[in-house]
C-alpha atoms as a PDB file:
ATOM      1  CA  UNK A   1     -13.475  23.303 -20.813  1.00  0.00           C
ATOM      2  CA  UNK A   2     -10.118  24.126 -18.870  1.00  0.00           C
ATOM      3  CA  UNK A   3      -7.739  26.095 -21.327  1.00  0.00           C
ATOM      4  CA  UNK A   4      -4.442  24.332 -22.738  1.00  0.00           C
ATOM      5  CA  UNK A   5      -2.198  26.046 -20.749  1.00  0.00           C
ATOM      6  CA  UNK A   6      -4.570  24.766 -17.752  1.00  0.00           C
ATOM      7  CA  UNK A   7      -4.134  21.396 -18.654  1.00  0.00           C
ATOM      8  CA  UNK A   8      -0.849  21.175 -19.339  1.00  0.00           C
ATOM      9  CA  UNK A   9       0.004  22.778 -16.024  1.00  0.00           C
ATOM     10  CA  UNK A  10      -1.982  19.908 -14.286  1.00  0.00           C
ATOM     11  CA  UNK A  11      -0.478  17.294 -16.680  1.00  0.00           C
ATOM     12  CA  UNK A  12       2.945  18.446 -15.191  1.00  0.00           C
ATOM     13  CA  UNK A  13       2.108  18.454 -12.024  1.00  0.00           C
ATOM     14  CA  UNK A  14       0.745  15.220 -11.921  1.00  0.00           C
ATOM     15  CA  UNK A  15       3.594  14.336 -13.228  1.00  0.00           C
ATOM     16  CA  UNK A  16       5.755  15.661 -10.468  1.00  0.00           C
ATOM     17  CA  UNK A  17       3.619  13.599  -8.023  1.00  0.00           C
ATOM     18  CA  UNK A  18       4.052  10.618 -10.332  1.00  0.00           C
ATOM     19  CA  UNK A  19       7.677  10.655  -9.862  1.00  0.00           C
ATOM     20  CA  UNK A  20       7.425  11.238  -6.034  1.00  0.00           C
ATOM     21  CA  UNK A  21       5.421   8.341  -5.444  1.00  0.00           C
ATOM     22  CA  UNK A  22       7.714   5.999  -8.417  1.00  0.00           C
ATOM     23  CA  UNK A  23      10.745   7.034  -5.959  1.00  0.00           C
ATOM     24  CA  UNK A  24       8.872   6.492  -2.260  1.00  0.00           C
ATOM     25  CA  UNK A  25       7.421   3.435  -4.172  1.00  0.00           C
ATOM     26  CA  UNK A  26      11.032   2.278  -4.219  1.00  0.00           C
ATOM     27  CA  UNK A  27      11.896   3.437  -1.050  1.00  0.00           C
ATOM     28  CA  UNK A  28       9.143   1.198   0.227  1.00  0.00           C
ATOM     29  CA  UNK A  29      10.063  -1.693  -1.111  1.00  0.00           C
ATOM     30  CA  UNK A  30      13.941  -1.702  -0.129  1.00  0.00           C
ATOM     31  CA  UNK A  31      12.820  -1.404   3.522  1.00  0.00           C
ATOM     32  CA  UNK A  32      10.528  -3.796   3.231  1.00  0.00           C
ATOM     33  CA  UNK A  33      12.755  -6.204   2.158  1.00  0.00           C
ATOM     34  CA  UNK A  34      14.872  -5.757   4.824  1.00  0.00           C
ATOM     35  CA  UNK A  35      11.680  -5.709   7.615  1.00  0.00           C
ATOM     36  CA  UNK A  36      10.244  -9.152   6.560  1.00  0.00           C
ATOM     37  CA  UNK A  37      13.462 -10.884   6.771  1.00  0.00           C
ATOM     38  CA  UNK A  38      13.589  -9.410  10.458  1.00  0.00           C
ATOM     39  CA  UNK A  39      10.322 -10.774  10.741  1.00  0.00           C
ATOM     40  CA  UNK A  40      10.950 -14.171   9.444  1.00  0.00           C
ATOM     41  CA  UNK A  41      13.673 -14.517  11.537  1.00  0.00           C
ATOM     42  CA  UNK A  42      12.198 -13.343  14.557  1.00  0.00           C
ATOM     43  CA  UNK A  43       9.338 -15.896  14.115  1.00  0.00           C
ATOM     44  CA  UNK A  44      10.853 -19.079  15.045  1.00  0.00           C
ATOM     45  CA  UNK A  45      12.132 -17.633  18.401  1.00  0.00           C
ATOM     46  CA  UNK A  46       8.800 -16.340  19.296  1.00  0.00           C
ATOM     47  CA  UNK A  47       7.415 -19.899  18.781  1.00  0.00           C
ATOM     48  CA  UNK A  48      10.404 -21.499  20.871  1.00  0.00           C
ATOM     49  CA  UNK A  49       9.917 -18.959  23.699  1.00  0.00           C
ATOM     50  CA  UNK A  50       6.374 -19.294  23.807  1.00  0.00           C
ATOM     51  CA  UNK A  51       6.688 -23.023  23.634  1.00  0.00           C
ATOM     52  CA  UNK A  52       9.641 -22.582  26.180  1.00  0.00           C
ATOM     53  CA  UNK A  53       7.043 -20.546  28.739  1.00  0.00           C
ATOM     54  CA  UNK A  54       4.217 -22.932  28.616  1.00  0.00           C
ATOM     55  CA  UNK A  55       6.649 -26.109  29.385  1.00  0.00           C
ATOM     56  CA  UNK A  56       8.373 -24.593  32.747  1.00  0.00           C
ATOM     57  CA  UNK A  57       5.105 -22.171  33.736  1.00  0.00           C
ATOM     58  CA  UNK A  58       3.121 -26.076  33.483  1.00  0.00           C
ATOM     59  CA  UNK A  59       6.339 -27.967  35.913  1.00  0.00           C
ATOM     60  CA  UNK A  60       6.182 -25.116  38.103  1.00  0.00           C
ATOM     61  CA  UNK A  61       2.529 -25.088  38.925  1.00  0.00           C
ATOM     62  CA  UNK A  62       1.762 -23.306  41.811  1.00  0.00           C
ATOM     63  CA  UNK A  63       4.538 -21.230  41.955  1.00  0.00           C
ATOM     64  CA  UNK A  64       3.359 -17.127  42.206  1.00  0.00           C
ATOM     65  CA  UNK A  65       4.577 -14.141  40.298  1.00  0.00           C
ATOM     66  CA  UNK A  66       3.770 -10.854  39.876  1.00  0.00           C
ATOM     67  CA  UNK A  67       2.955 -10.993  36.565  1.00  0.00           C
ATOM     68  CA  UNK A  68       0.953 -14.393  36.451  1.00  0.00           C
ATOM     69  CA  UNK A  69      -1.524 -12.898  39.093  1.00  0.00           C
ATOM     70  CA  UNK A  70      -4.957 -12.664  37.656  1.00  0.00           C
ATOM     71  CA  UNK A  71      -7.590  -9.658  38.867  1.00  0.00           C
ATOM     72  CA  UNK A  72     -10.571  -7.886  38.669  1.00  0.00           C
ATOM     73  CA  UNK A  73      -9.662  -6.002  35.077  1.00  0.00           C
ATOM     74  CA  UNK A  74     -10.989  -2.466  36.778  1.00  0.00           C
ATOM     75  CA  UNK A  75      -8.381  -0.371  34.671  1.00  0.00           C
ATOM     76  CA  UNK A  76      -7.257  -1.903  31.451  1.00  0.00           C
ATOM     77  CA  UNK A  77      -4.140  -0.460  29.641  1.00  0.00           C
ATOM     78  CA  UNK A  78      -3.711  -1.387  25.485  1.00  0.00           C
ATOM     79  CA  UNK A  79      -0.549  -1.091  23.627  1.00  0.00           C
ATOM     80  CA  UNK A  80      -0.938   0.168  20.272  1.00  0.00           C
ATOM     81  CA  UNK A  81       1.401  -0.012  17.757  1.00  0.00           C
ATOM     82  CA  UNK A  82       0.975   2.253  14.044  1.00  0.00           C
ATOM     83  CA  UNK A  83       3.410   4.244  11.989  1.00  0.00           C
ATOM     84  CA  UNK A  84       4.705   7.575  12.989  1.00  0.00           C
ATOM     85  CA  UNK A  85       3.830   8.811   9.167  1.00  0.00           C
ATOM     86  CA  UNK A  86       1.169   8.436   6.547  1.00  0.00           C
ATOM     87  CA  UNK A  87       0.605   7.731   3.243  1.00  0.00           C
ATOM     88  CA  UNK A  88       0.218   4.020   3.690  1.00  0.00           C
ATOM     89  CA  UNK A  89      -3.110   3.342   2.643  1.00  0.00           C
ATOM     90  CA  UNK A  90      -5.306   1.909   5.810  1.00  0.00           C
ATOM     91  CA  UNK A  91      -2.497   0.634   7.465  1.00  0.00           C
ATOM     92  CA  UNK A  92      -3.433   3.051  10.692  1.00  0.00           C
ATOM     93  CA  UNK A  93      -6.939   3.454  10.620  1.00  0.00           C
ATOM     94  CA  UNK A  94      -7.549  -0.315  10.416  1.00  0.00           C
ATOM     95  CA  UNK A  95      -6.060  -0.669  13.503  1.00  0.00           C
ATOM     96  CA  UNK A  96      -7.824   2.812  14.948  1.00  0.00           C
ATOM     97  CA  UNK A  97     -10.986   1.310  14.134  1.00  0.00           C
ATOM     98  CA  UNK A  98      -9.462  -1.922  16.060  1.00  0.00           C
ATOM     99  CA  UNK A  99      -8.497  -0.468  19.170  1.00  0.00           C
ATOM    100  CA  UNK A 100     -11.902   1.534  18.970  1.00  0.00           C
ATOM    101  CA  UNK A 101     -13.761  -1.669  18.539  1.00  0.00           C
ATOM    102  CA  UNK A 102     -12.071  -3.559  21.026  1.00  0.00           C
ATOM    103  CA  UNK A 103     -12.322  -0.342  23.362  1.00  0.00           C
ATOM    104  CA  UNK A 104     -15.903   0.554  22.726  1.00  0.00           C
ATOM    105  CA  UNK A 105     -17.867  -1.790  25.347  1.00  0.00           C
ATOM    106  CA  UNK A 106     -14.768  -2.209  27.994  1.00  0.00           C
ATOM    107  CA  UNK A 107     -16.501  -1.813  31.801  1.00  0.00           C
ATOM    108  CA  UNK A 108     -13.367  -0.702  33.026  1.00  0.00           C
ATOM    109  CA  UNK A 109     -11.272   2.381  33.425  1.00  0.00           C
ATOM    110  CA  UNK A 110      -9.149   2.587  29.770  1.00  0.00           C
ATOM    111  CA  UNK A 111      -5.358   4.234  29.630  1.00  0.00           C
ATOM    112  CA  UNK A 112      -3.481   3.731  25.835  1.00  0.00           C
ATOM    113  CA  UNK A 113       0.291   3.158  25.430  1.00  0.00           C
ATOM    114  CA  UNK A 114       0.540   4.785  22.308  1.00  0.00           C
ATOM    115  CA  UNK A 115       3.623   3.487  20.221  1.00  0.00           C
ATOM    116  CA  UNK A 116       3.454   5.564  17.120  1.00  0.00           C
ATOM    117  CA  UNK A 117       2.490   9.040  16.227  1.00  0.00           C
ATOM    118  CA  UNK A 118      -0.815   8.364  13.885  1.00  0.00           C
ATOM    119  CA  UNK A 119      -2.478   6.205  16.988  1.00  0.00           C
ATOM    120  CA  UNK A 120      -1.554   8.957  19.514  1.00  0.00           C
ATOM    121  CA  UNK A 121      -2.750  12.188  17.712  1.00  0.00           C
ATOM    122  CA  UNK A 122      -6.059  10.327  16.450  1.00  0.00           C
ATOM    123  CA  UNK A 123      -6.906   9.272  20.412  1.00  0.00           C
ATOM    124  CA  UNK A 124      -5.388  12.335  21.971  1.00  0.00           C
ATOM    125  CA  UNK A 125      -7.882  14.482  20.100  1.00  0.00           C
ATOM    126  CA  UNK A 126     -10.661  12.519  20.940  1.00  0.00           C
ATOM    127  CA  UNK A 127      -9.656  13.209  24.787  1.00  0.00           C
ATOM    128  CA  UNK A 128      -8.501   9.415  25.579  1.00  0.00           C
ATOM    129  CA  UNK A 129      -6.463   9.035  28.047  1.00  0.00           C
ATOM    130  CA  UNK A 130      -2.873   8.133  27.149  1.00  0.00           C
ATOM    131  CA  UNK A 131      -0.897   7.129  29.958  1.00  0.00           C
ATOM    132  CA  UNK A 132       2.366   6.940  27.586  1.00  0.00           C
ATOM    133  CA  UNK A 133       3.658   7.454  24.152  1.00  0.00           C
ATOM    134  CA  UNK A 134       6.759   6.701  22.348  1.00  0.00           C
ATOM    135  CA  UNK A 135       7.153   8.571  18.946  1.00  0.00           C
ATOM    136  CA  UNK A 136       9.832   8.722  16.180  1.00  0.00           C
ATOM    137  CA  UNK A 137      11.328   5.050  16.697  1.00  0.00           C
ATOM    138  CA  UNK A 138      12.832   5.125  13.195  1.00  0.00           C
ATOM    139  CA  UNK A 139      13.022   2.453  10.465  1.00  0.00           C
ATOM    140  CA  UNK A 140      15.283   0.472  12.855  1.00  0.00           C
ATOM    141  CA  UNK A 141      13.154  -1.827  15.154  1.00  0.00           C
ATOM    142  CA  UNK A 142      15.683  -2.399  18.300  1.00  0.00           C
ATOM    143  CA  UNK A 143      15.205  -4.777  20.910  1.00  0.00           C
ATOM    144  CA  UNK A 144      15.837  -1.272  23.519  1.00  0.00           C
ATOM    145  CA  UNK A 145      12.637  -0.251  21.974  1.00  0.00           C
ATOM    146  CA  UNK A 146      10.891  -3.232  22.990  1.00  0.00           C
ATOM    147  CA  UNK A 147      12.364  -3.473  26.255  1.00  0.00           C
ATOM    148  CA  UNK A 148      11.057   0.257  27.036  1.00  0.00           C
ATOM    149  CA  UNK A 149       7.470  -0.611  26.855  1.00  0.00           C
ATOM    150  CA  UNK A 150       7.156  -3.828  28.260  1.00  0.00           C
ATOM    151  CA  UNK A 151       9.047  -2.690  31.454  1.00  0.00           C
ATOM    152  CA  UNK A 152       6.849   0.457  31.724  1.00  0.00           C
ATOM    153  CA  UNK A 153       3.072  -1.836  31.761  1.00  0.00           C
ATOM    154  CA  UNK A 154       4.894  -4.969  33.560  1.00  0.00           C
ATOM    155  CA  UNK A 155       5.787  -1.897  36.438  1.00  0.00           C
ATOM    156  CA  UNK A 156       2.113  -0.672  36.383  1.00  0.00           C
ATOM    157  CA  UNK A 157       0.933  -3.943  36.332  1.00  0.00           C
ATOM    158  CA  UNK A 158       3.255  -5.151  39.073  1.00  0.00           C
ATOM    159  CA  UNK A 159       2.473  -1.648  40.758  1.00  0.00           C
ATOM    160  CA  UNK A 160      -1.457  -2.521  40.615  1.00  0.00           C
ATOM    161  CA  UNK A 161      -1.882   0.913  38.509  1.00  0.00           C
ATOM    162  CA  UNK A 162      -3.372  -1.858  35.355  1.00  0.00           C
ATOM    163  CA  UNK A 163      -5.270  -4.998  35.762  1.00  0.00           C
ATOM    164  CA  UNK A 164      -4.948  -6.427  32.099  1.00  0.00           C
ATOM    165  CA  UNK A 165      -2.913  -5.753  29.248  1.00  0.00           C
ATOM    166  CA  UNK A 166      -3.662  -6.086  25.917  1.00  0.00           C
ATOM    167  CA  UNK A 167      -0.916  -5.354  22.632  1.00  0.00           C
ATOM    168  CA  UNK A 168      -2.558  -4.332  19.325  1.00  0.00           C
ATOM    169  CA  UNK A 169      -0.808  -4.413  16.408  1.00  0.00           C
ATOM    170  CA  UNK A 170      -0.424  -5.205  12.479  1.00  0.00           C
ATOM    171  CA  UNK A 171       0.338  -8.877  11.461  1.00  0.00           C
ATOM    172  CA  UNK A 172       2.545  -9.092   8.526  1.00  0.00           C
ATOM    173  CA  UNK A 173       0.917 -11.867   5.850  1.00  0.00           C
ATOM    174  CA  UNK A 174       2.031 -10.970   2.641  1.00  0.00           C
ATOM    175  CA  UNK A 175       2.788  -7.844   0.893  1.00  0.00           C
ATOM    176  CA  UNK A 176      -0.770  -7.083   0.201  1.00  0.00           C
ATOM    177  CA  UNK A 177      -2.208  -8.373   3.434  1.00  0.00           C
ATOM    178  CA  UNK A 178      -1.524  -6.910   6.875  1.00  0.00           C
ATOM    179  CA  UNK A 179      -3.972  -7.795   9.975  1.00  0.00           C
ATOM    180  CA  UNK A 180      -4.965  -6.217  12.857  1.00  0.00           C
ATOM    181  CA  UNK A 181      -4.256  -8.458  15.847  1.00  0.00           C
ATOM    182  CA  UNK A 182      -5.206  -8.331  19.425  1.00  0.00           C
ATOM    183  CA  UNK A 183      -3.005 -10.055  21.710  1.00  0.00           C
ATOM    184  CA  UNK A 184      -3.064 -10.621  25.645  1.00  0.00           C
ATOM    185  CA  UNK A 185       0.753  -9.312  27.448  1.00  0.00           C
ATOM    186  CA  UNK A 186      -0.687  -9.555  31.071  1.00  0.00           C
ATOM    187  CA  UNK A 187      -1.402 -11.148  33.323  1.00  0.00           C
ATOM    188  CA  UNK A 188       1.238 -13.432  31.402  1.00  0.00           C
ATOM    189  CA  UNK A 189      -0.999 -16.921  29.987  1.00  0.00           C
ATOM    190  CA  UNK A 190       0.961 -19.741  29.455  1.00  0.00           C
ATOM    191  CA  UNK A 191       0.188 -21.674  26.640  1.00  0.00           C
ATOM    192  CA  UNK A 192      -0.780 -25.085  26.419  1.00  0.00           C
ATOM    193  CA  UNK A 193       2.644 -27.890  26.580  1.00  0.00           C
ATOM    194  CA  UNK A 194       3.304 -29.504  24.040  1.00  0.00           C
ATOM    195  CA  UNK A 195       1.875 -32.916  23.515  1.00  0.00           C
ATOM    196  CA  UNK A 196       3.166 -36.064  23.114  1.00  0.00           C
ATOM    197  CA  UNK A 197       3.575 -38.831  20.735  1.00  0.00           C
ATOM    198  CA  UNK A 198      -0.275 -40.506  21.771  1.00  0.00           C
ATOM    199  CA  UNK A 199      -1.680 -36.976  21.281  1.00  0.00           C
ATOM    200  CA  UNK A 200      -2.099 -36.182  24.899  1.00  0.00           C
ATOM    201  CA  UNK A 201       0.009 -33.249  27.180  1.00  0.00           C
ATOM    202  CA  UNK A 202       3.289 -34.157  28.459  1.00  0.00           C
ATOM    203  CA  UNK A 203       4.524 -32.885  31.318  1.00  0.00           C
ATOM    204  CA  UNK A 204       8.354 -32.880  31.983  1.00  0.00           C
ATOM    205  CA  UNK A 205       9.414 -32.791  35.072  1.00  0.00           C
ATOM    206  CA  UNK A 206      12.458 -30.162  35.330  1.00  0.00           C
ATOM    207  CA  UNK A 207      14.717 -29.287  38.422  1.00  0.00           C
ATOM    208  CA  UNK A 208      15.045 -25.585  38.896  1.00  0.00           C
ATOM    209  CA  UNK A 209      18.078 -23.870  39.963  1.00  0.00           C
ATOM    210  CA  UNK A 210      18.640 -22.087  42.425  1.00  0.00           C
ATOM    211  CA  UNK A 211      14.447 -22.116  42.525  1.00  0.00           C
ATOM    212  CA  UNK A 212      11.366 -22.365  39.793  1.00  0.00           C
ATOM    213  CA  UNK A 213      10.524 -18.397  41.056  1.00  0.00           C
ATOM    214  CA  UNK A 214      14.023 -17.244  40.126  1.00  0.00           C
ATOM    215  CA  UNK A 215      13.941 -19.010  36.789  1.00  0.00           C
ATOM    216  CA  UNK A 216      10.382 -17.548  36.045  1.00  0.00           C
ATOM    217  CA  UNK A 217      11.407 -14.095  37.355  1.00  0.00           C
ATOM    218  CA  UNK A 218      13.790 -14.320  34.258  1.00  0.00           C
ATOM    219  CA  UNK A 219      11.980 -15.654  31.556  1.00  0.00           C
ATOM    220  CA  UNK A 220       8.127 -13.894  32.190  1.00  0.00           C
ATOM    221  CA  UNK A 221       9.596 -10.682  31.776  1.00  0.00           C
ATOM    222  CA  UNK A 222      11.860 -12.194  28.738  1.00  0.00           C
ATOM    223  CA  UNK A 223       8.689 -13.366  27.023  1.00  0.00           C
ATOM    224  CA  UNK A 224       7.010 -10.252  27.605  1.00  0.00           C
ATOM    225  CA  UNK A 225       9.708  -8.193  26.076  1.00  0.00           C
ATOM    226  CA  UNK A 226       9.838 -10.622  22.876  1.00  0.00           C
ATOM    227  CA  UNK A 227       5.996  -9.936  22.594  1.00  0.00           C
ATOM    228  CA  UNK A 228       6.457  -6.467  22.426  1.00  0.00           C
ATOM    229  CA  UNK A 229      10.100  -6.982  20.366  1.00  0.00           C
ATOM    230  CA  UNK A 230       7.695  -9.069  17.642  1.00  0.00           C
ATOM    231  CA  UNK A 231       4.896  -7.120  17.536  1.00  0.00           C
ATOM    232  CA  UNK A 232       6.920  -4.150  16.725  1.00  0.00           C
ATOM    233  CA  UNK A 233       8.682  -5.882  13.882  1.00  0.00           C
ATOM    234  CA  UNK A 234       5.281  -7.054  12.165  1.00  0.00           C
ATOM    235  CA  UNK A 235       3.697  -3.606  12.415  1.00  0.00           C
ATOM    236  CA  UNK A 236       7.032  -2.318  10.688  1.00  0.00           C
ATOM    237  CA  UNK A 237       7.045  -4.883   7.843  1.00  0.00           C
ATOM    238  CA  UNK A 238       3.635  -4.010   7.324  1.00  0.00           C
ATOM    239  CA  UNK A 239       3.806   0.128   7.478  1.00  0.00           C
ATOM    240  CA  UNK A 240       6.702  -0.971   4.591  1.00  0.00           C
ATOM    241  CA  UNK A 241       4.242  -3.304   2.694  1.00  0.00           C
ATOM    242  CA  UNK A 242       1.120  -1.000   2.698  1.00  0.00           C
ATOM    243  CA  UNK A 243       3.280   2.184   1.729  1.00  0.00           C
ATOM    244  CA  UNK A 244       4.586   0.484  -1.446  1.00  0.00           C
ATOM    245  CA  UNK A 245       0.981  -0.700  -2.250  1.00  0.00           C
ATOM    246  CA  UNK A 246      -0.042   2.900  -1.744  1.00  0.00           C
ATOM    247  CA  UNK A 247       2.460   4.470  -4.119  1.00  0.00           C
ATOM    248  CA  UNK A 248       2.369   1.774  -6.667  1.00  0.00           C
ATOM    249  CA  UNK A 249      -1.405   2.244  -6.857  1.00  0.00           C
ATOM    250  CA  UNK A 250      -1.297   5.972  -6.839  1.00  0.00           C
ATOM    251  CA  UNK A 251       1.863   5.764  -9.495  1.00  0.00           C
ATOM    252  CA  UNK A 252      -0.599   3.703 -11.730  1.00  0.00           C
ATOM    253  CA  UNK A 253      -3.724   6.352 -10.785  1.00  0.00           C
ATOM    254  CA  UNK A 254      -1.456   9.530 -12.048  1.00  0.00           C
ATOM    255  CA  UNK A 255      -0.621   7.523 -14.744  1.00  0.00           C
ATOM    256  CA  UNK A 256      -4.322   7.403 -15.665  1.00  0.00           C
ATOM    257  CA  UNK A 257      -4.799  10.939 -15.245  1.00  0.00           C
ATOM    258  CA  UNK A 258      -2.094  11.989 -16.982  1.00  0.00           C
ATOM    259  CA  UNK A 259      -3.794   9.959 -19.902  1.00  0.00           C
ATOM    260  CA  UNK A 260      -7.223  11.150 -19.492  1.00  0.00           C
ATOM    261  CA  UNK A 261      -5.716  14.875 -19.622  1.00  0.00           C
ATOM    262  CA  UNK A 262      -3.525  14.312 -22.543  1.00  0.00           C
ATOM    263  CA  UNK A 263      -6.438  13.463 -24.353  1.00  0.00           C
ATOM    264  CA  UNK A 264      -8.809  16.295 -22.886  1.00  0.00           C
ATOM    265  CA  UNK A 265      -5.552  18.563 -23.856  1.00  0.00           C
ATOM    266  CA  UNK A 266      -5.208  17.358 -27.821  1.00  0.00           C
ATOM    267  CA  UNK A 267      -9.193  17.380 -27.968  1.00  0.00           C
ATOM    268  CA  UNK A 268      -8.540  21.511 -26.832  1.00  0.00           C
ATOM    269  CA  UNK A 269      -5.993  21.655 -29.068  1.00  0.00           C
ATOM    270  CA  UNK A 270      -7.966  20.513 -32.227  1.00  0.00           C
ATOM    271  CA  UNK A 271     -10.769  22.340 -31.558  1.00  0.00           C
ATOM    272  CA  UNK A 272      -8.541  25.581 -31.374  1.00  0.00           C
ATOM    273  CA  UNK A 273      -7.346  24.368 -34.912  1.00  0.00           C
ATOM    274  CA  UNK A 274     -10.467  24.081 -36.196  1.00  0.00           C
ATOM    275  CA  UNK A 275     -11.851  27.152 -34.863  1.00  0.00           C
ATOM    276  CA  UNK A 276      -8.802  29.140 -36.660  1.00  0.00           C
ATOM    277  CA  UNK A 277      -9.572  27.545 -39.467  1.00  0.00           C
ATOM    278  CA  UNK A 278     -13.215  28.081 -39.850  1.00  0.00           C
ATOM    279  CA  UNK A 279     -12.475  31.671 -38.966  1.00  0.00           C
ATOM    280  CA  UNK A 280      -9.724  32.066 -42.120  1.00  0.00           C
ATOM    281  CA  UNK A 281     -12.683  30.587 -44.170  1.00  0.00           C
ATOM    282  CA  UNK A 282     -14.749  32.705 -42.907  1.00  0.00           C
ATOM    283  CA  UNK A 283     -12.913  35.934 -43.695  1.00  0.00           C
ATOM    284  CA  UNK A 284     -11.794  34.640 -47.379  1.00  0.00           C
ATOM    285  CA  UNK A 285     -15.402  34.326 -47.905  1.00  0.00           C
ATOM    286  CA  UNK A 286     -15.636  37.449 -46.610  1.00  0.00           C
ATOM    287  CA  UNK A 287     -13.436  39.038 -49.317  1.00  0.00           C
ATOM    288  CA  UNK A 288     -15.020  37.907 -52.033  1.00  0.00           C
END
């Protein structure tokens, strides 16, 4: 059995940790706050532009663009988003083991665009090839951010250096639930137009000025750059999110070992009692 002053060296340790992870537990949970209302509001627009896309890409049928042209998916680039730090419970490796998944059978030549430090240091050991990597974003999603990596695949995939694209990142849920999601960026798919009132597609007709290429040479790389812009924000809300899970769970864990050793440690202590004791008995008996 570990000695009193033993335990009550680990009992204040523990207790150390239990206060870092009460104060990053905190931490968390401000800028989280603050991340899922960028979310929130960044959800609507993604649904208009998306809704926006489909409508014109569907009246201007026919028309070509770099970025709706469809090929032979010989080398295939993905865009993975995770946190620069750890400590967030499975928040990166779920999405490693996504990205390894989703990688494992491709029949084409693979390149990562590594958005975070976790995802680039696991798949840069493993001898992947990483054709780019941005690191140390912050806690401040910009739209600049966004903007970076969407021009950089949209110029290798206008460039013919990638065939497909495909973004991988966290979706925000709840506070307790964040999910891996695999999403297409290129070639650019339009969704579906809406429907109308009898349930079946409507088509608008819409007069493009000064031409439908021009218009669509403005909003494909717009909707591209809001995929990117989004994707980064749920990944954030969720690094926030799984963090303050992670340090309220291993609050309430050093809590329970703080018990368990406080107990072990008064257990020690009584038996040291008792053993002086018996030993004073001992000797008076002794004496006699």
């Amino acid at each position: 059995m570990p000695s009193l002053r033993d335990l009550r060296r680990r009992i204040k340790s523990i207790k150390s940790t239990q206060q870092i992870t009460k104060a990053m537990k905190a931490v968390s949970a401000a800028k989280m706050r603050r991340a899922q209302e960028q979310v929130l509001s960044a959800r609507p627009y993604a649904r208009r532009m998306k809704d926006v896309l489909g409508r014109v890409a569907t009246a201007a049928a026919g028309v070509k663009h770099p970025l709706l042209e469809v090929r032979e998916p010989r080398r295939v680039a993905y865009v993975l988003i995770t946190a620069d730090r750890g400590l967030c419970g499975g928040f990166n490796a779920n999405l490693i083991r996504r990205t390894v998944q989703e990688t494992k059978n491709i029949n084409a030549e693979l390149s990562l665009v590594c958005v975070g430090r976790k995802g680039r240091d696991y798949f840069r050991r493993r001898g992947y090839n990483i054709a780019q990597q941005y690191v140390g974003l912050g806690e401040t999603i910009k739209l600049s951010h966004a903007q970076e990596v969407a021009r950089y695949v949209m110029d290798k995939y206008a460039a013919g250096e990638f065939d497909a694209v495909y973004l991988i990142y966290s979706e925000f849920v709840n506070v307790l639930v964040q999910r891996p999601k695999v999403v297409k960026l290129l070639p650019v798919e339009p969704p579906e137009g809406q429907e109308n009132g009898e349930g079946k597609p409507g088509r608008v007709e819409y007069i493009f000025e000064p031409s439908a290429e021009s218009v669509l040479s403005e909003l494909l790389p717009m909707y591209v750059e809001n995929m990117v812009f989004h994707g980064l924000l749920e990944s954030k809300a969720s690094e926030h999110s799984a963090r303050m899970t992670a340090m309220d769970n291993a609050t309430k864990n050093a809590g329970d070992m703080i018990d368990r050793l406080t107990l072990s440690m008064n257990r020690a202590r009584q038996a040291a009692i008792t053993k002086e004791i018996s030993e004073i008995v001992g000797g008076a008996a002794a004496l006699e």
